[in-house]
Protein backbone atom coordinates (compact mmCIF):
# COMPACT_ATOMS: atom_id res chain seq x y z
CA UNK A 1 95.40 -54.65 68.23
CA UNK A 2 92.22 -52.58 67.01
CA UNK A 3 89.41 -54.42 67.50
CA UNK A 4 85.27 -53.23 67.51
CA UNK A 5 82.95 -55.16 70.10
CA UNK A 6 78.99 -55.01 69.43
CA UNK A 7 76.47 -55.89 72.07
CA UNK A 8 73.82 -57.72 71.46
CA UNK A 9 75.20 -58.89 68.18
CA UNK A 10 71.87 -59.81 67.33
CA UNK A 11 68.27 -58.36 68.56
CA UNK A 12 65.18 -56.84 67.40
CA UNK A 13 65.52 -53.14 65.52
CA UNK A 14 63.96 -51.30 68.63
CA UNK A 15 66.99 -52.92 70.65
CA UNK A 16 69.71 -50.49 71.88
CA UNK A 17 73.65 -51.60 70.64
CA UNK A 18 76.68 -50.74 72.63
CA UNK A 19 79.39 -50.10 70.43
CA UNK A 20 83.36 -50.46 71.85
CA UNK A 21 86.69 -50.06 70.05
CA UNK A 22 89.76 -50.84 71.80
CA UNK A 23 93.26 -50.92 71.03
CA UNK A 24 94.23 -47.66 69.73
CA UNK A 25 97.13 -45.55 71.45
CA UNK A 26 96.17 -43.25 73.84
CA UNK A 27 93.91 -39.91 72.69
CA UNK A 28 94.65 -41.34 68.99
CA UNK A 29 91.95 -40.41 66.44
CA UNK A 30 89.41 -42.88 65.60
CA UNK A 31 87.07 -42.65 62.24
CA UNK A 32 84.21 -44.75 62.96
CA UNK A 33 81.50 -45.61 59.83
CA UNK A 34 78.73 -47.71 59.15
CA UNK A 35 77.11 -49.28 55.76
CA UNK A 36 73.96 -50.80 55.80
CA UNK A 37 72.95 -52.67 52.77
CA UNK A 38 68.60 -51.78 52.61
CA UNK A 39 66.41 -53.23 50.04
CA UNK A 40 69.89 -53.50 48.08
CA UNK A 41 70.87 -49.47 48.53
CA UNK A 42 73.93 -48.61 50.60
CA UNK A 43 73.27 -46.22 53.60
CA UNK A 44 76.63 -45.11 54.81
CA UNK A 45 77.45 -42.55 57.87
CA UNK A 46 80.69 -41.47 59.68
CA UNK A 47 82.29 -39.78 62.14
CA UNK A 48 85.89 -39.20 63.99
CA UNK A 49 86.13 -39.88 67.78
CA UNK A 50 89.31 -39.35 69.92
CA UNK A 51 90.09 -42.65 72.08
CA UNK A 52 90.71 -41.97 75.78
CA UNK A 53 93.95 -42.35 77.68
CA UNK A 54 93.44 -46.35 77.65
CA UNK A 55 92.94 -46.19 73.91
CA UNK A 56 88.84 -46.85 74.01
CA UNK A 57 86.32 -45.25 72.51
CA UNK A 58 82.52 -46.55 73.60
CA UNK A 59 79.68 -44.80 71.35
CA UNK A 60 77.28 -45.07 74.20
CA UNK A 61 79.51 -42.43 76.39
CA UNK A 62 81.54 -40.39 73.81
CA UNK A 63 81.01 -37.78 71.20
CA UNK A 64 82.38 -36.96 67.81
CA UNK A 65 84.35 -34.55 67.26
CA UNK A 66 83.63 -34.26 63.64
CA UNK A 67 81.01 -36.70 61.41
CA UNK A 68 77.53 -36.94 60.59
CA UNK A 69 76.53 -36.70 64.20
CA UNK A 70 77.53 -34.77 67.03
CA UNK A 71 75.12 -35.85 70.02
CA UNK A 72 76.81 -38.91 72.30
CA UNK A 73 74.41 -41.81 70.64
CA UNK A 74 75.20 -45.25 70.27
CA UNK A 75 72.95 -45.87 67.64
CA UNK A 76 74.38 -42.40 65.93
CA UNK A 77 76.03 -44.19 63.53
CA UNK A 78 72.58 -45.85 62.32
CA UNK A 79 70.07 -42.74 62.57
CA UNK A 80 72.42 -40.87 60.53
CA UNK A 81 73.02 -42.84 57.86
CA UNK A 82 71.83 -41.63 54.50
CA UNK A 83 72.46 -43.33 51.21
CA UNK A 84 73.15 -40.00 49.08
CA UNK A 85 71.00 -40.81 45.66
CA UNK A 86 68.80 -38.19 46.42
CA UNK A 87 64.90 -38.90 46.73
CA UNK A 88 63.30 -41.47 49.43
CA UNK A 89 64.39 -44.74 49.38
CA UNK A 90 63.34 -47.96 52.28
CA UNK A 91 64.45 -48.70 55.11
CA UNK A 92 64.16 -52.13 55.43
CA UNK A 93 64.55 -55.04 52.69
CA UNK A 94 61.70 -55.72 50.47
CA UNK A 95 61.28 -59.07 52.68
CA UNK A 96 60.29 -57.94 55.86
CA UNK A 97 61.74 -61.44 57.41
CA UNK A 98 65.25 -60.74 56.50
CA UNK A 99 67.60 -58.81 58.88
CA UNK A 100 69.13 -55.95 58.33
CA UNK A 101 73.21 -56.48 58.61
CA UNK A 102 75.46 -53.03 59.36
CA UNK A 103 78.79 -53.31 59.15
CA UNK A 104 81.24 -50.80 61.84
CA UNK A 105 84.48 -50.45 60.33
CA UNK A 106 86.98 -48.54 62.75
CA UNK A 107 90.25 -46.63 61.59
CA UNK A 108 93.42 -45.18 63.13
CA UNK A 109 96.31 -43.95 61.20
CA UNK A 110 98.12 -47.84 61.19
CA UNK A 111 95.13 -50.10 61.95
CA UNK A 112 91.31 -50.96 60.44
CA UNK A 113 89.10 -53.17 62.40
CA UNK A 114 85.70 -54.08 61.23
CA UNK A 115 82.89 -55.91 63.16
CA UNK A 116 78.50 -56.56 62.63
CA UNK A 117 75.41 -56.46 64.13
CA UNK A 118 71.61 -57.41 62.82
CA UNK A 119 68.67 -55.48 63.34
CA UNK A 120 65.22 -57.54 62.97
CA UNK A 121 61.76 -56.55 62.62
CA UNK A 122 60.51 -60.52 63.36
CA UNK A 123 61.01 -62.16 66.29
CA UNK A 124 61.30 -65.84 65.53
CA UNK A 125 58.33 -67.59 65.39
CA UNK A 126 56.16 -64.51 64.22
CA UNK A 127 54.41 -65.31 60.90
CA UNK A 128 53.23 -63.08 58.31
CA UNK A 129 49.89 -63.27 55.88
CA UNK A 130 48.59 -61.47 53.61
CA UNK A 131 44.76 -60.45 53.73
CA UNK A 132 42.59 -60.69 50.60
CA UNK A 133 38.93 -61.36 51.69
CA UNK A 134 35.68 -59.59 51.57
CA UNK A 135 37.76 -56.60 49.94
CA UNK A 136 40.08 -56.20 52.86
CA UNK A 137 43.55 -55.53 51.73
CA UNK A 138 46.33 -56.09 54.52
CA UNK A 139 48.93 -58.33 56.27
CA UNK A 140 48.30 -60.04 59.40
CA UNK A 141 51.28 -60.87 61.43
CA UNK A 142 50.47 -63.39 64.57
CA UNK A 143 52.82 -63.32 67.11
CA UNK A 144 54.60 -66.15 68.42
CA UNK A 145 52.71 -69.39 68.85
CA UNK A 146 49.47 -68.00 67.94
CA UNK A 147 48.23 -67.85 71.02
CA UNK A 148 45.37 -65.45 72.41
CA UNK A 149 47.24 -62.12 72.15
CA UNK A 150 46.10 -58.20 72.62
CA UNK A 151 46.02 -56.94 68.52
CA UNK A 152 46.46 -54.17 67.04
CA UNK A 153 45.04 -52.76 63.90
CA UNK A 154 47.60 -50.31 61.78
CA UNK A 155 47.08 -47.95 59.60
CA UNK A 156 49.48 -45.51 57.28
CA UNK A 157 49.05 -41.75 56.79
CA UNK A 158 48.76 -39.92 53.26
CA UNK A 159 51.27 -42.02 51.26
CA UNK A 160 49.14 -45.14 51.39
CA UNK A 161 49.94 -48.40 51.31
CA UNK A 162 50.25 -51.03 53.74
CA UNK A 163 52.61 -50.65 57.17
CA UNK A 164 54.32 -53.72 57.29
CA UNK A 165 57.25 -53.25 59.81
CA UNK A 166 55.47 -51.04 62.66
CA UNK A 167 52.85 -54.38 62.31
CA UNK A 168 56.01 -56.90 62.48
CA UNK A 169 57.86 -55.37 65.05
CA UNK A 170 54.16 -54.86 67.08
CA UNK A 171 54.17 -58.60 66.82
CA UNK A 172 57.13 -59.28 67.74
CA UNK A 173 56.37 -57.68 71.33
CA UNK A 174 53.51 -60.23 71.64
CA UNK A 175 50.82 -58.78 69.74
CA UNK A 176 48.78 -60.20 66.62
CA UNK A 177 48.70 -57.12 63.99
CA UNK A 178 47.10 -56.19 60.94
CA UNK A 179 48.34 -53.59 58.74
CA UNK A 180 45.53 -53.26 56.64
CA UNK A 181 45.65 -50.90 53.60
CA UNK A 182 42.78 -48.41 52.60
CA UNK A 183 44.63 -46.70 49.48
CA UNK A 184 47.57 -46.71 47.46
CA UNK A 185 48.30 -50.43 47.46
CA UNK A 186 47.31 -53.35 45.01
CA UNK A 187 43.38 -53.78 45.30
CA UNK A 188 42.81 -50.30 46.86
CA UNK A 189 41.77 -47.06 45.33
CA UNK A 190 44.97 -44.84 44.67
CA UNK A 191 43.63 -41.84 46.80
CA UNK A 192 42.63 -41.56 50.25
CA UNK A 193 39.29 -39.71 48.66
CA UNK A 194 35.98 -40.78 49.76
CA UNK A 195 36.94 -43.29 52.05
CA UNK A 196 34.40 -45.25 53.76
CA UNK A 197 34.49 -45.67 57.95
CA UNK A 198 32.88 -48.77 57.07
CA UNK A 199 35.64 -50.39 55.70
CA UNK A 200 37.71 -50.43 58.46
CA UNK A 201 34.49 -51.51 60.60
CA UNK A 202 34.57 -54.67 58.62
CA UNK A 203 38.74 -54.76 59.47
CA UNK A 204 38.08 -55.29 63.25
CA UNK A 205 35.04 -57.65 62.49
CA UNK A 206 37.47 -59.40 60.80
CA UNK A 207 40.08 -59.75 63.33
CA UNK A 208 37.19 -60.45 66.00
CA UNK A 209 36.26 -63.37 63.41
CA UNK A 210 39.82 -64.63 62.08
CA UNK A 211 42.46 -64.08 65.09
CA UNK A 212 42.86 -65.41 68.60
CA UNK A 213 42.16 -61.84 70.44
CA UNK A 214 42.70 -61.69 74.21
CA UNK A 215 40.38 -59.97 76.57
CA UNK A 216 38.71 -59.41 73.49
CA UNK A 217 41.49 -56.17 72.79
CA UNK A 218 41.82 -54.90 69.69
CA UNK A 219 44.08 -50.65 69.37
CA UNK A 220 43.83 -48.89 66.55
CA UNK A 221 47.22 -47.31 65.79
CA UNK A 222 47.97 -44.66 63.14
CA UNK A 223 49.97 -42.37 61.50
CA UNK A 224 49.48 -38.71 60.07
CA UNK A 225 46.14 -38.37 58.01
CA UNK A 226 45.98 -43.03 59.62
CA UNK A 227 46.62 -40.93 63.04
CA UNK A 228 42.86 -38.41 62.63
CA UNK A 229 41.55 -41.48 61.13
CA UNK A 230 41.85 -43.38 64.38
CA UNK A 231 40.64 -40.98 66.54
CA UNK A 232 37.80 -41.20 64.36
CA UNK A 233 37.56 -45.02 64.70
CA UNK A 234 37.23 -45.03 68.23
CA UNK A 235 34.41 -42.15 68.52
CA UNK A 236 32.67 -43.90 65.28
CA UNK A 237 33.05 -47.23 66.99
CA UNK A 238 33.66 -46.93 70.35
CA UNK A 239 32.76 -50.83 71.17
CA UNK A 240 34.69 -52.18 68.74
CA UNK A 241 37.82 -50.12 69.45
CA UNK A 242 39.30 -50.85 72.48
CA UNK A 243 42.59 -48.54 72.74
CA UNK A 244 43.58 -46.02 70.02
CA UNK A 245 47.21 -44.75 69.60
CA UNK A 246 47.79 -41.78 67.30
CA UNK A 247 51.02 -40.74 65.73
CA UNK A 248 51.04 -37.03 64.97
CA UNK A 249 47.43 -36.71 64.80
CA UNK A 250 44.96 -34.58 64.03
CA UNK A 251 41.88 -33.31 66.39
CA UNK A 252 39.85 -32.39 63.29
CA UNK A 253 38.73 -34.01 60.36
CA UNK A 254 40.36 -32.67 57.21
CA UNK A 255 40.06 -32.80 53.42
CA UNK A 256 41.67 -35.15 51.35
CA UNK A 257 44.77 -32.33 50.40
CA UNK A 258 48.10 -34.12 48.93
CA UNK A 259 46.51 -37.53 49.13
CA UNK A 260 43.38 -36.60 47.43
CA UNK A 261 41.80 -37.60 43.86
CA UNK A 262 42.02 -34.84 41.78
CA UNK A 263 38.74 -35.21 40.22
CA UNK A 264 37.69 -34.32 43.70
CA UNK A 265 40.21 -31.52 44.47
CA UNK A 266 42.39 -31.37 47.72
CA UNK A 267 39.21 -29.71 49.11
CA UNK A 268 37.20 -32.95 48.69
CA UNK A 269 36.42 -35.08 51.27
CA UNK A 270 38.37 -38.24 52.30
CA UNK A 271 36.10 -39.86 54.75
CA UNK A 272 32.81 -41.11 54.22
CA UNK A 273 30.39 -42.42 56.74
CA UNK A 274 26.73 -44.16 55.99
CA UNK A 275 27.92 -43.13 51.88
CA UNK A 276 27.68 -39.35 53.41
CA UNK A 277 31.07 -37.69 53.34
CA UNK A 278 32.02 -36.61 57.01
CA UNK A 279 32.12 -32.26 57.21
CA UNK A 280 36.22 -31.29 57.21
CA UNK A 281 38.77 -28.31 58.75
CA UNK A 282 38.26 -26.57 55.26
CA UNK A 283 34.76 -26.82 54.44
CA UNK A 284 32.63 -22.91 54.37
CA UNK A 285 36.19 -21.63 56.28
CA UNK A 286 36.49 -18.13 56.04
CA UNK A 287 39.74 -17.90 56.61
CA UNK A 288 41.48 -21.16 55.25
CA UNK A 289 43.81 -21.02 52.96
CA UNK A 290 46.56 -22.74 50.71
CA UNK A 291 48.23 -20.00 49.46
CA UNK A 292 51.38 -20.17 52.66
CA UNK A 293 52.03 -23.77 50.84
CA UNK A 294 51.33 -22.97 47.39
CA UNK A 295 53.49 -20.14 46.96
CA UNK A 296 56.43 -21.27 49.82
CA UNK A 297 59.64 -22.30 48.96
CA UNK A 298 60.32 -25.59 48.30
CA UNK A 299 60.53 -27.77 50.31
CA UNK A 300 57.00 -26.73 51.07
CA UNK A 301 55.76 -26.85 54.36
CA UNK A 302 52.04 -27.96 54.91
CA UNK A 303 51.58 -27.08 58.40
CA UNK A 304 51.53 -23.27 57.13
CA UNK A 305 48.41 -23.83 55.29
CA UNK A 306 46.66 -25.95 58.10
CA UNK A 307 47.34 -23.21 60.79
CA UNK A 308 45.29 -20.84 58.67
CA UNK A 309 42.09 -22.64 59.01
CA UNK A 310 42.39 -22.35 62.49
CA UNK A 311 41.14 -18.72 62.83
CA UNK A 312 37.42 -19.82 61.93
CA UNK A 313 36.01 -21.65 65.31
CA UNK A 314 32.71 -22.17 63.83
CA UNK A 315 34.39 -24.77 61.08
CA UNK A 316 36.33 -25.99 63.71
CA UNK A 317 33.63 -26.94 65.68
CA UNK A 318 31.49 -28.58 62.68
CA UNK A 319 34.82 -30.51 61.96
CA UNK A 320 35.86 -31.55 65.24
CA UNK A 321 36.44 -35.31 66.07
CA UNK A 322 34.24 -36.39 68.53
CA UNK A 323 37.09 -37.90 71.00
CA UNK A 324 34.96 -37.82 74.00
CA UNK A 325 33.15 -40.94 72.95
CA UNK A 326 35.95 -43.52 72.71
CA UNK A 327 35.65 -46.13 75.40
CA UNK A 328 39.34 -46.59 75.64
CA UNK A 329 42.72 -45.55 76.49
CA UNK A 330 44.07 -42.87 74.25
CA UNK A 331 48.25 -42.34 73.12
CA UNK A 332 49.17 -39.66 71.13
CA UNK A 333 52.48 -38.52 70.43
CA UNK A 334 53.56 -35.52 68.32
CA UNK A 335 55.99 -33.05 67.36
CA UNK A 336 56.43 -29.46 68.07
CA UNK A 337 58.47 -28.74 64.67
CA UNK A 338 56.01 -30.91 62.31
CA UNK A 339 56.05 -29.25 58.73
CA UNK A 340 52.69 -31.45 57.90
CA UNK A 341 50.45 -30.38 60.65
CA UNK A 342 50.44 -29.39 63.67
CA UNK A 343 50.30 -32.11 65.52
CA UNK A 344 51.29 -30.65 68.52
CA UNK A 345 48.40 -28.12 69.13
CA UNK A 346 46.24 -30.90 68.03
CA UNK A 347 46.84 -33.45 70.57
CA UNK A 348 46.73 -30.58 72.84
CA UNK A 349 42.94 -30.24 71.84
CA UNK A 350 42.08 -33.87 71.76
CA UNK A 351 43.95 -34.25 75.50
CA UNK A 352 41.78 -31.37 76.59
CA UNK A 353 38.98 -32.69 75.22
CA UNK A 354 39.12 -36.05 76.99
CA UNK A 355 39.84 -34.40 80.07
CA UNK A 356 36.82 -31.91 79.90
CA UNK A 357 34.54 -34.74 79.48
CA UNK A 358 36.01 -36.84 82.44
CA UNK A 359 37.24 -39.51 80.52
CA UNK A 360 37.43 -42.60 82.63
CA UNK A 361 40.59 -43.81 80.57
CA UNK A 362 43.92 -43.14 80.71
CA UNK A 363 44.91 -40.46 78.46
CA UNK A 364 48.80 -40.47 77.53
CA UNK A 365 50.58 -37.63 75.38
CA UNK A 366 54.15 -37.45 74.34
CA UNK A 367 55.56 -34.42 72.42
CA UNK A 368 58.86 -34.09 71.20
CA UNK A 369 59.02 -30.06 70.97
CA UNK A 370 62.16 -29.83 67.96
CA UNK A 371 61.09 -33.17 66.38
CA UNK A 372 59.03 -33.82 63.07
CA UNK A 373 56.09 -35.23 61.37
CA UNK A 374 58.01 -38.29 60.43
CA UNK A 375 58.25 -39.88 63.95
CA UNK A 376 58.97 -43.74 63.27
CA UNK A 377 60.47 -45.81 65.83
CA UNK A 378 64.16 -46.68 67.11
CA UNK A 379 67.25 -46.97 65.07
CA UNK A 380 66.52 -46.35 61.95
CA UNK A 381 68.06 -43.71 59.55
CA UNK A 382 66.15 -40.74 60.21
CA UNK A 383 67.70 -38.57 57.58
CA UNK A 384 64.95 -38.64 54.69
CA UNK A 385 62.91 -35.00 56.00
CA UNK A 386 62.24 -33.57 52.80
CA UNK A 387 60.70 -35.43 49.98
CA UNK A 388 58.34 -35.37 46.65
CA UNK A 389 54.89 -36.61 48.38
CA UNK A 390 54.22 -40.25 47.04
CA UNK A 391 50.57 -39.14 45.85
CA UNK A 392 51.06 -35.25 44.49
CA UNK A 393 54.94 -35.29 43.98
CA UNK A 394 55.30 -31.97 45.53
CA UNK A 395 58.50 -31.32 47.62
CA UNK A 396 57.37 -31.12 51.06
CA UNK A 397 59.21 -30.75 54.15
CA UNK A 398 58.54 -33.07 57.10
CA UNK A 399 60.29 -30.77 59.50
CA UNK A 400 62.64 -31.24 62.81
CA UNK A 401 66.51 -32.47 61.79
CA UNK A 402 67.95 -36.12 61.92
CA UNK A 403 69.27 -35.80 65.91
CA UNK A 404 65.79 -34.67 67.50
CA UNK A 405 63.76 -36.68 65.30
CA UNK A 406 65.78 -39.73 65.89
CA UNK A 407 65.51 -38.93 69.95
CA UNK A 408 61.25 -38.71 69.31
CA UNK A 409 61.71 -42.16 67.81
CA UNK A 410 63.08 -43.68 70.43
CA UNK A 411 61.30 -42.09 73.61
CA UNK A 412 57.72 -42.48 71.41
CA UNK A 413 58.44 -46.16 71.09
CA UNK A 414 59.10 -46.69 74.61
CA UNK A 415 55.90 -44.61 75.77
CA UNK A 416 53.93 -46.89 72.95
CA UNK A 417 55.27 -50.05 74.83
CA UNK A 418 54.31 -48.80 78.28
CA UNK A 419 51.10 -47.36 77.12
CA UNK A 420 50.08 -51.19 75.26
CA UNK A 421 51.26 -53.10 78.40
CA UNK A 422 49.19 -50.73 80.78
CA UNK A 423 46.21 -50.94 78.78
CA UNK A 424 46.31 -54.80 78.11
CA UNK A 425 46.82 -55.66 81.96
């Protein structure tokens, strides 16, 4: 009799699922598919496997031979998924405390066999509040027991709002986390324009004053445009920052582009420091220019734009992010295909930078040469690359394809990990 055996029924998302179907005849064609029911949408992906000589087929050892994957992946049948209404759509249910449920439905010409697994983003006993004081707009999640814990501070990149599940699932490895919001959410601004560094100075005085923080540790961790703003944290505020991790960073300071108020212009400044907007990659550049973006196909791709302003060192210089004065451990992890930024040649520079100046921290860098800007974490569909921008609706490209993207979520998650328990020993 078919039959479909999932291991660990239950776990964590970041946790790795062994997927088994026995019971077919020998080298008899199997047509394996997931649905995934997220923030009530249907994600759906499939593929057709050949059993072996015993009539198996285990995900974790064989390929496709046909589907919406090709790569021997286990989780294949998850990171491919897409739910085929066209724009982007979440990932994970509106309430962050309830599971995610996938159902694996095997066929062979006679039988059907079905079976399910949950994916979490709370380990139990992690609790989640949301942060309304002194104009702070977040969510704290403590981890289990609410004891003294390492925390983390997380920020998004240039679509705003607050990141929930990368503070939930931060938490649920034993860390208290704030995701605290600086535009684009209730209570905030709606551009990243003319933000003040201050603001997030008052985010880990608040966390020093409101959460049980061991060793006194508090990371930044970003995202994108959240990604050069933590760099920026820790050489604004080097002794109040104790470890910063940066997703697809940037090495320079830039302007506020698809994020940015458009009374101000994508040439405005975002950042603000003493009420003095901080000098950016584009300011008195004699060679920037928007016009590889602007007049691109669509889906554009921002990165051709940014590389221009790289030609003028002078504005580079004015604009670079002082890295060498973070007293802290430093993470960065980008992509060599990323169609926002470069955020490979970046972390190059800020890695060089640290080095050059002897920095008596460890200084960690992961790149993912054919991967993308949109590097999340594990098993999760990682099909949504191009997309209208949530602040100027253009169609931008995020770059690198659902397979190597899906691989840079997994490996970066795992270096994050290491990286946190290294730094909090």
């Amino acid at each position: 009799m078919l039959e479909v055996k999932i291991h660990p029924e239950t776990g964590l998302i970041d946790v790795e699922r062994r997927i088994v179907i026995s019971g077919a005849k020998p080298h008899e064609k199997i047509t394996v598919s997931s649905k995934t029911l997220r923030d009530g949408n249907e994600w759906v992906a499939s593929a057709d496997f050949t059993a072996d000589a015993k009539g198996t087929l285990d995900l974790s050892r064989n390929a496709p031979q046909s589907g919406d994957y090709q790569a021997v992946s286990s989780m294949g049948l998850i990171w491919s998924q897409n739910h085929n209404k066209g724009g982007m759509l979440p990932l994970f249910n509106n309430d962050f405390s309830e599971a995610l449920i996938t159902n694996i439905e095997a066929k062979t010409s006679e039988h059907t066999a079905q079976a399910q697994f949950t994916q979490s983003l709370m380990a139990e006993g992690v609790t989640r509040e949301e942060v309304r004081e002194n104009g702070l707009v977040g969510v704290l999640y403590r981890a289990a027991g609410n004891q003294a814990a390492p925390t983390i501070m997380i920020m998004n990149g240039s679509g705003g709002g607050i990141n929930e599940p990368r503070a939930a699932l931060y938490a649920s490895h034993g860390f208290h986390a704030l995701a605290l919001g600086y535009f684009g959410a209730e209570g905030l601004p709606k551009y990243i324009s003319n933000t003040p560094l201050e603001y997030f100075s008052q985010g880990l005085d608040w966390l020093r004053d409101n959460v049980k923080i061991k060793n006194d540790f508090i990371a930044v961790s970003g995202q994108s445009r959240g990604g050069e703003l933590v760099l920026l944290l820790g050489a604004t505020y080097p002794d109040k920052v104790s470890a910063v991790i940066g997703y697809v960073p940037s090495a320079f300071v830039h302007s506020g582009q698809a994020a940015a108020d458009p009374d101000f212009g994508r040439d405005g400044p975002s950042w603000l420091k003493d009420g003095k907007p901080l000098t950016h990659i584009w300011e008195n550049n004699r060679f920037a220019s928007w016009a590889p973006y602007d007049e691109g196909e669509e889906p554009r791709r921002n990165s051709l734009a940014m590389r221009t302003a790289l030609a003028d060192p002078v504005a580079l210089a004015k604009a670079r992010i002082p890295v060498e004065k973070i007293k802290g451990p430093v993470m960065l992890v980008s992509s060599g295909d990323d169609g926002a930024w470069p955020s490979d040649y970046y972390s190059l520079l800020v890695q060089s930078s640290l080095l050059a100046a002897h920095h008596p921290y460890a200084v960690e860098w992961y790149n993912h040469p054919q991967a993308g800007h949109s590097i999340l974490f594990p098993y999760v569909p990682a099909t949504q690359i191009a997309h209208a921008h949530p602040v100027n609706g253009n169609l931008t490209t995020m770059g690198g394809s659902p397979q190597y993207n899906a691989e840079a979520n997994e490996a970066s998650w795992a270096h994050v990990l290491a990286f946190l328990r290294d730094a909090t020993r």
